[in-house]
C-alpha atoms as a PDB file:
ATOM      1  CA  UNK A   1      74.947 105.654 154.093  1.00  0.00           C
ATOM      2  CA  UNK A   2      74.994 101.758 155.253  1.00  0.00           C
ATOM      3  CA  UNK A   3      71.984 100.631 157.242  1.00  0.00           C
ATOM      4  CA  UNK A   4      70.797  98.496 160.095  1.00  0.00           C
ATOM      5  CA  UNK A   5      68.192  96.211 160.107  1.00  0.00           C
ATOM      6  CA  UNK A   6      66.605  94.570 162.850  1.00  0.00           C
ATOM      7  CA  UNK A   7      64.220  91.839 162.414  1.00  0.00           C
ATOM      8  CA  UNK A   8      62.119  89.323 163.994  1.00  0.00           C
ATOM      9  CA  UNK A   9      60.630  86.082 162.974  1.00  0.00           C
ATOM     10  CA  UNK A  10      63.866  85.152 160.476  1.00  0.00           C
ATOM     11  CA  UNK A  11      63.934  81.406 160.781  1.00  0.00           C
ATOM     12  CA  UNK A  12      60.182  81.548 159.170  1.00  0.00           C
ATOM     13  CA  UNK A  13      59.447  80.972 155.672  1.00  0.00           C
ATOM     14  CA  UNK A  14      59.298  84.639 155.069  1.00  0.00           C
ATOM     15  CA  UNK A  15      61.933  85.525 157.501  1.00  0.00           C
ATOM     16  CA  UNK A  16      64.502  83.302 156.583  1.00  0.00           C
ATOM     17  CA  UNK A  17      64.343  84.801 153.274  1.00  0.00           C
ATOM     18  CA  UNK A  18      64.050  88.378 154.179  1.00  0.00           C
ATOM     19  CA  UNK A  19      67.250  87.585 156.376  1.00  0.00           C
ATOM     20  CA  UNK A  20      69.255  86.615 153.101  1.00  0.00           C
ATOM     21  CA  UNK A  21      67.828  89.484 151.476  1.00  0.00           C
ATOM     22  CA  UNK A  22      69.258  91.907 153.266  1.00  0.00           C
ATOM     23  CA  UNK A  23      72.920  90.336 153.914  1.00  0.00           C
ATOM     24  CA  UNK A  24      73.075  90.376 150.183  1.00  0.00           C
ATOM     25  CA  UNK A  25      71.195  94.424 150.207  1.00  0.00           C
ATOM     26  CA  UNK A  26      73.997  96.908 149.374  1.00  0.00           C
ATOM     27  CA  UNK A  27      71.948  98.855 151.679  1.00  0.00           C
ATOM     28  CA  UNK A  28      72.308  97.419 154.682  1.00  0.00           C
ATOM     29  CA  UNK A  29      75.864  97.128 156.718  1.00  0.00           C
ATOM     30  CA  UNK A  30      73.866  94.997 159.340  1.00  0.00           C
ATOM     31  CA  UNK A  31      71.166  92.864 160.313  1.00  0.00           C
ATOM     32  CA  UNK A  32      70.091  92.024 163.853  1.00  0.00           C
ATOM     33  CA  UNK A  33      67.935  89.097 163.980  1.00  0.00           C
ATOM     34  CA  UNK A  34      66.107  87.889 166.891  1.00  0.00           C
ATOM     35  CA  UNK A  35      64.851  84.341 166.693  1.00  0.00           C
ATOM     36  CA  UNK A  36      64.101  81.343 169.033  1.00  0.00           C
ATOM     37  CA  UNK A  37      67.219  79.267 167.370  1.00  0.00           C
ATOM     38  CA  UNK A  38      70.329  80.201 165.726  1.00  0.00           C
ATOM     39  CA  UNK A  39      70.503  80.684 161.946  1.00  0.00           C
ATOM     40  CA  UNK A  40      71.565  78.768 159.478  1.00  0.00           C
ATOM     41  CA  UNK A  41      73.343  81.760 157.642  1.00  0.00           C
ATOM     42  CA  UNK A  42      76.705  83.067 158.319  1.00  0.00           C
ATOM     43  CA  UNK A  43      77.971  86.397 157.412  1.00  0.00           C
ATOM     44  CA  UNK A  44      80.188  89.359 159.164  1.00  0.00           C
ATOM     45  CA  UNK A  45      77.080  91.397 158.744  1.00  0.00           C
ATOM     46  CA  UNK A  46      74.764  88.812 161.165  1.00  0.00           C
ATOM     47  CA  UNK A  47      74.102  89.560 164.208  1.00  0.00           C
ATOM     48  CA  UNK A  48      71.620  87.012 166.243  1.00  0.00           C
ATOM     49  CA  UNK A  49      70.248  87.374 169.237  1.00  0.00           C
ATOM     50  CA  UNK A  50      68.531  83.862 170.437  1.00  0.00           C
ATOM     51  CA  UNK A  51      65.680  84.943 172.710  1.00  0.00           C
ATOM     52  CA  UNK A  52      62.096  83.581 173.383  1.00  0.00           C
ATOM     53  CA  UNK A  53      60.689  86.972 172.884  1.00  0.00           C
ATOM     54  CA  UNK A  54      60.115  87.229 176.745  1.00  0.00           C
ATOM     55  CA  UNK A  55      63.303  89.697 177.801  1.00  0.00           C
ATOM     56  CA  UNK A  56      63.004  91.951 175.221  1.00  0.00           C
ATOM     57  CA  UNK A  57      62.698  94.879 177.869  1.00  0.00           C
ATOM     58  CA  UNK A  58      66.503  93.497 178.495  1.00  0.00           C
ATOM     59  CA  UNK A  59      67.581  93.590 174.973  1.00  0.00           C
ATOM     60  CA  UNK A  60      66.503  97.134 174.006  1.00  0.00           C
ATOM     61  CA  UNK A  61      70.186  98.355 174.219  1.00  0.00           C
ATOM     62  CA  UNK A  62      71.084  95.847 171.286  1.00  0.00           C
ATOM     63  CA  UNK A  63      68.145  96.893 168.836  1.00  0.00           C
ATOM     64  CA  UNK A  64      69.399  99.999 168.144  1.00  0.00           C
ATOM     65  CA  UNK A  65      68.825 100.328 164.064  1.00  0.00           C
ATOM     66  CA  UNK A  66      67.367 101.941 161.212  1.00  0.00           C
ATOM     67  CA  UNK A  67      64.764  99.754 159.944  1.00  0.00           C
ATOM     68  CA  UNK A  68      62.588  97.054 161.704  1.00  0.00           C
ATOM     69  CA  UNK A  69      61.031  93.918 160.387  1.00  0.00           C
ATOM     70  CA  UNK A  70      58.342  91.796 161.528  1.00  0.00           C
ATOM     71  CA  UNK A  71      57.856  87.867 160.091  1.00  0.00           C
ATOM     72  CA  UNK A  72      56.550  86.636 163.157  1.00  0.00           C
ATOM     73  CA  UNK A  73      53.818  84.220 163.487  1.00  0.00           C
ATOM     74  CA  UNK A  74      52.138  81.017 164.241  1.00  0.00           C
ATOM     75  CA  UNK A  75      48.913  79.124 163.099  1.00  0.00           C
ATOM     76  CA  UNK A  76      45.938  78.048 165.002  1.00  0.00           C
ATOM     77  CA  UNK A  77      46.031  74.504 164.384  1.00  0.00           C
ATOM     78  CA  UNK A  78      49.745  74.783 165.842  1.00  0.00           C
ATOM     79  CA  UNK A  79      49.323  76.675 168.699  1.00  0.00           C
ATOM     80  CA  UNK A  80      45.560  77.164 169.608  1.00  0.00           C
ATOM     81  CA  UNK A  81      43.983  80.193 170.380  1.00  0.00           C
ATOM     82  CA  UNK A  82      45.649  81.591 173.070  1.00  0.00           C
ATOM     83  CA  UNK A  83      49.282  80.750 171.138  1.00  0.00           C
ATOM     84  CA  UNK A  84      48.082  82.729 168.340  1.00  0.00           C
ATOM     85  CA  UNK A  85      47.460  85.409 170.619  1.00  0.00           C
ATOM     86  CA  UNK A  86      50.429  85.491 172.518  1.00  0.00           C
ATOM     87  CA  UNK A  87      52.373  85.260 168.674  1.00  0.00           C
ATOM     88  CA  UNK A  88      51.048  87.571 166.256  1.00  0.00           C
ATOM     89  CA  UNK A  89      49.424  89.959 168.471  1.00  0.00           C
ATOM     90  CA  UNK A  90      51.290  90.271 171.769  1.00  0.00           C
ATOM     91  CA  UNK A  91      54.950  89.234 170.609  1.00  0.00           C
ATOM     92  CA  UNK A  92      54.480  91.235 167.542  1.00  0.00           C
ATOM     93  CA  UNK A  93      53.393  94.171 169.432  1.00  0.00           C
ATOM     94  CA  UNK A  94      56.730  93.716 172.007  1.00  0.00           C
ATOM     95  CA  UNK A  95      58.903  93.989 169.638  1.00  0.00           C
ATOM     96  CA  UNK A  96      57.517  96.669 168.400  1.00  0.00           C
ATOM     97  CA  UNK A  97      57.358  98.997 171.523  1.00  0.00           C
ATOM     98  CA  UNK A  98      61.225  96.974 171.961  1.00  0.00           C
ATOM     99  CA  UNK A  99      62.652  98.635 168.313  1.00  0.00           C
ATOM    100  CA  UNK A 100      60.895 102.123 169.301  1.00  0.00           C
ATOM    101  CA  UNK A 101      62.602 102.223 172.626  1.00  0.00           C
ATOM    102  CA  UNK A 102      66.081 101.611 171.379  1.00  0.00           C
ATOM    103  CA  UNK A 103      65.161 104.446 168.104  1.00  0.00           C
ATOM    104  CA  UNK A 104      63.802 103.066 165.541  1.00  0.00           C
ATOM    105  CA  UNK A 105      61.655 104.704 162.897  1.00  0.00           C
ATOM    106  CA  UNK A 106      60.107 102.449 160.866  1.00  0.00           C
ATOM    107  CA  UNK A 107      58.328  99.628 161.297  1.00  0.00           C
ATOM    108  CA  UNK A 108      57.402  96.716 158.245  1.00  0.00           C
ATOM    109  CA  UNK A 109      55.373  94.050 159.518  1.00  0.00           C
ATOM    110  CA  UNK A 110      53.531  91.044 157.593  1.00  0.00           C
ATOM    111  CA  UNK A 111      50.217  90.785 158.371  1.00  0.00           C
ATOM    112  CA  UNK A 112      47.812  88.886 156.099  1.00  0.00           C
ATOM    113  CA  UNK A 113      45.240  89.390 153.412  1.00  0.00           C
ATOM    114  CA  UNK A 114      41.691  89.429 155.208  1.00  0.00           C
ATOM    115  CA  UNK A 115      42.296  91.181 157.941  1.00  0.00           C
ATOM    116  CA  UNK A 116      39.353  92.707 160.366  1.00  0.00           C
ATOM    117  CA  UNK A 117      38.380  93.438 163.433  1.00  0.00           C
ATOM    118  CA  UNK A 118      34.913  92.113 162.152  1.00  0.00           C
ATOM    119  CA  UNK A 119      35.993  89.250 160.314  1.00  0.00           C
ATOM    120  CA  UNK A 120      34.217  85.939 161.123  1.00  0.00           C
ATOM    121  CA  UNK A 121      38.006  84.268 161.292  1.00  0.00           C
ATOM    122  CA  UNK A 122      39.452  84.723 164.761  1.00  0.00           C
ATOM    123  CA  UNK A 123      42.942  84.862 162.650  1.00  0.00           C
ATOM    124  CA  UNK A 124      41.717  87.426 160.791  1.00  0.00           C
ATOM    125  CA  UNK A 125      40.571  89.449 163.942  1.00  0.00           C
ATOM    126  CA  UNK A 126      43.778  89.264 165.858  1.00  0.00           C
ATOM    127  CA  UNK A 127      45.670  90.544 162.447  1.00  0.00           C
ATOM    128  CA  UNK A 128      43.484  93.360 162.815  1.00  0.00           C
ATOM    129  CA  UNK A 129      44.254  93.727 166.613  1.00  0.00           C
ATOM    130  CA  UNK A 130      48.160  93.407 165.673  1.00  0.00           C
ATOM    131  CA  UNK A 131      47.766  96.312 163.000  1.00  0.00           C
ATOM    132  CA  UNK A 132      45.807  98.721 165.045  1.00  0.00           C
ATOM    133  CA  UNK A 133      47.734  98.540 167.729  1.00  0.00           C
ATOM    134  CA  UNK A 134      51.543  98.632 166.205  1.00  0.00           C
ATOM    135  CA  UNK A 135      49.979 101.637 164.023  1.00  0.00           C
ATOM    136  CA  UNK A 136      49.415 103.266 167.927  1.00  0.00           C
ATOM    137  CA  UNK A 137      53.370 102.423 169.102  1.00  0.00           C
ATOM    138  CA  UNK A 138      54.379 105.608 167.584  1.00  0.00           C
ATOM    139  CA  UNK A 139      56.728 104.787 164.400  1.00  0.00           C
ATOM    140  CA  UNK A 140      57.400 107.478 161.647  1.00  0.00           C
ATOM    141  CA  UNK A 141      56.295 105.164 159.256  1.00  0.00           C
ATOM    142  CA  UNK A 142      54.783 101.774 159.746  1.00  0.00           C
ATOM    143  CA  UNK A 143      53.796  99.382 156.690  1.00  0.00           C
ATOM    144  CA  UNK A 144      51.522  96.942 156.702  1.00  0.00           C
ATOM    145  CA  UNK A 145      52.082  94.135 154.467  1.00  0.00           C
ATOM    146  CA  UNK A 146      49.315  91.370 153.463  1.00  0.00           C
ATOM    147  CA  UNK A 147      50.147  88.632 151.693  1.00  0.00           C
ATOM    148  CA  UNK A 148      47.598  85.832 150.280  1.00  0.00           C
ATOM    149  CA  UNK A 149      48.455  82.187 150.177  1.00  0.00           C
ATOM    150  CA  UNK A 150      52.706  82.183 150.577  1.00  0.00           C
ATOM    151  CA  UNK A 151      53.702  79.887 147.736  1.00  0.00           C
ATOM    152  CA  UNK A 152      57.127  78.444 149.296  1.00  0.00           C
ATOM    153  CA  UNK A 153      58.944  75.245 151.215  1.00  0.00           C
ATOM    154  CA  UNK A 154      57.911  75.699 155.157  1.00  0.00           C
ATOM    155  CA  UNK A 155      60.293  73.621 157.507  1.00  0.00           C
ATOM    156  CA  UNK A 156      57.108  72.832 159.143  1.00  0.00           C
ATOM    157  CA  UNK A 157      53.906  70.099 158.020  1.00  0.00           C
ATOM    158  CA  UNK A 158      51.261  72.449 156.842  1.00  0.00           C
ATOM    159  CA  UNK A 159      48.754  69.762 154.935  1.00  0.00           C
ATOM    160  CA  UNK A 160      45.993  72.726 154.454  1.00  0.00           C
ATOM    161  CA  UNK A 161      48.158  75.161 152.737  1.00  0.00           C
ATOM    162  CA  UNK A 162      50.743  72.797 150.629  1.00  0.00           C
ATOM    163  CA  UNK A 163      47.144  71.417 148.962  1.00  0.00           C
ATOM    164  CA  UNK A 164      46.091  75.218 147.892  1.00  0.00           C
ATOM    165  CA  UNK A 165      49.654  75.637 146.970  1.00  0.00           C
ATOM    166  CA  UNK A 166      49.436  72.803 144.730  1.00  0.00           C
ATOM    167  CA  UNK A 167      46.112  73.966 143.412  1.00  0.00           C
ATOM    168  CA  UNK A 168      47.273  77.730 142.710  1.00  0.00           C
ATOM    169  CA  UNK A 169      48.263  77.760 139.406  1.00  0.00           C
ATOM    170  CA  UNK A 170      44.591  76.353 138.457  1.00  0.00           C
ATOM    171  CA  UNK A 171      42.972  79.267 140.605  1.00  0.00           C
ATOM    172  CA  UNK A 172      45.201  82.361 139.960  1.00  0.00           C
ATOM    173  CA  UNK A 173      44.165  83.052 136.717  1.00  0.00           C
ATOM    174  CA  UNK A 174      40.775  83.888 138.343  1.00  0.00           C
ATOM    175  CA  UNK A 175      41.774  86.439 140.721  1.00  0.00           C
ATOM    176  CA  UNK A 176      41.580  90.026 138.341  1.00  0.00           C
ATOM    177  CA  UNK A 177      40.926  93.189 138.761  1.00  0.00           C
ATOM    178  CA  UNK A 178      40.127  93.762 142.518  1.00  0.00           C
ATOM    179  CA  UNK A 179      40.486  90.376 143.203  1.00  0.00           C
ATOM    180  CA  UNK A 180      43.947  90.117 142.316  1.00  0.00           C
ATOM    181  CA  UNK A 181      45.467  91.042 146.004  1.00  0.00           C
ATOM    182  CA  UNK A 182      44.100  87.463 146.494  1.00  0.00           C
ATOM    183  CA  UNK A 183      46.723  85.857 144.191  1.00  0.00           C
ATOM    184  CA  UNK A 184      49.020  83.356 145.847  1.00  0.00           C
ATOM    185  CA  UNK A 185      52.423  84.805 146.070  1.00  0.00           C
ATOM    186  CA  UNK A 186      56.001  83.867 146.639  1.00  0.00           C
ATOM    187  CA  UNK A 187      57.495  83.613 149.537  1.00  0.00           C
ATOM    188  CA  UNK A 188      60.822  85.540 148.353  1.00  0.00           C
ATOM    189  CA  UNK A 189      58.438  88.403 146.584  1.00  0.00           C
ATOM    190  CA  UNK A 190      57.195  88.803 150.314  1.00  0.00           C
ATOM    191  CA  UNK A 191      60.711  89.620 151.283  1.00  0.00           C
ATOM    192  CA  UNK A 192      61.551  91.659 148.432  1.00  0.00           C
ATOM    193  CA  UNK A 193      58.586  93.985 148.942  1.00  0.00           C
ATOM    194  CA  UNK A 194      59.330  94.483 152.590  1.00  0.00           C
ATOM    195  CA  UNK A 195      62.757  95.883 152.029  1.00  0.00           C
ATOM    196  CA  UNK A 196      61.735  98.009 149.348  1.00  0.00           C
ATOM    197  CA  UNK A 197      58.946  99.304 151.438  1.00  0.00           C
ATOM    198  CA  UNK A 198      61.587  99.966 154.728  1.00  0.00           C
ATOM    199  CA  UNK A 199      63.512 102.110 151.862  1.00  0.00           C
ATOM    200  CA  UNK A 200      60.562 104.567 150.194  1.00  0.00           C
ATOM    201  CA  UNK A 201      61.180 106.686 152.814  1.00  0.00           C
ATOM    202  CA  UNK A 202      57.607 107.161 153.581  1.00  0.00           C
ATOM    203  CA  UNK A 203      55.935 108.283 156.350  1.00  0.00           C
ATOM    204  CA  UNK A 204      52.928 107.431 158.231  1.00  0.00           C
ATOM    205  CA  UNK A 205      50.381 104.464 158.795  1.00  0.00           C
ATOM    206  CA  UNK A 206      50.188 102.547 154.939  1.00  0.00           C
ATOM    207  CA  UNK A 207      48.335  99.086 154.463  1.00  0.00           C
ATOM    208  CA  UNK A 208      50.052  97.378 151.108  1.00  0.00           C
ATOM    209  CA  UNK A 209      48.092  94.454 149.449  1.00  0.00           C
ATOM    210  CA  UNK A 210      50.446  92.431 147.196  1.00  0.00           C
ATOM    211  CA  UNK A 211      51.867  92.471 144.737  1.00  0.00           C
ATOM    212  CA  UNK A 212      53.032  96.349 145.218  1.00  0.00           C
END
């Protein structure tokens, strides 16, 4: 049977490729995407829904689906601390609560590799504070999905990260064994492995380092 998607965050460099993803997916009839701006794809299977993430109470009737996705998220250097906050905490956890108010079951959201409530990086700490408290929301299954360095073109000037994603093919080949979660990884391998997490089936709280 066809499914629906619902996702958040797709004109991101992770979102804008899940997005494609799944309009290609034989699985999935349609995709509901909420974003700030409309999308540059087009397909009978897109819906968008252009909000700033602040009516969401208002927009529950519309999110009606099977599976929800979660790409968004911000930087410090962008938006500060109290942007990063609002972003990958408190949005995150609104559109949570949102998708398991209109039905919902599961819940996919990228997080990030490091995450702790007793990390040293305030980053780090509110990645923690964004999984503990979508884990709470009450999903049948909720997966947790942390990436390392996203290897990828962002629309946005990220000096920092295109440097290390210059320098990753010099440092990969040191990240074995245990330390291999830390790998830089692809953008579109981010995407992949959150649709075929939505579709195991699973249920319950799981925490996925990547590659799966």
């Amino acid at each position: 049977m066809a499914r629906t998607a619902v996702v958040a965050g797709g004109t991101g460099l992770i979102g804008r490729l899940l997005v494609q993803d799944l309009l290609d997916s034989r699985e999935y009839s349609r995709v509901i995407v909420l974003a700030r701006r409309a999308l540059p794809q087009t397909s009978p299977k897109l819906t968008t829904l252009v909000t700033a993430f602040d009516d969401l109470d208002r927009l529950v009737p519309k999110l009606g689906a099977d599976d929800a996705y979660c790409c968004l998220g911000t930087t410090q250097g962008k938006a500060g601390r109290a942007g990063l906050e609002r972003v990958d905490h408190g949005m995150v956890l609104d559109f949570a609560r949102a998708v398991h108010a209109a039905g919902v079951r599961r819940f996919v959201v990228v997080s990030a590799i490091g995450a702790s409530p007793h990390s040293p990086s305030f980053y780090s700490r509110v990645k923690a504070r964004m999984e503990r408290d979508v884990a709470a929301v009450g999903f049948d299954a909720v997966h947790i999905v942390r990436p390392s360095l996203l290897l990828g073109a962002r629309a946005e000037r990220r000096p920092a990260e295109r440097l290390a994603q210059k320098l990753s093919p010099l440092l990969s080949p040191l990240f074995v064994g245990r330390l291999r979660k830390y790998r830089p990884i692809a953008a579109a391998d981010v995407a992949a492995a959150l649709r075929q997490l939505a579709l195991q089936g699973a249920s319950g709280v799981h925490i996925h380092d990547l590659p799966l």
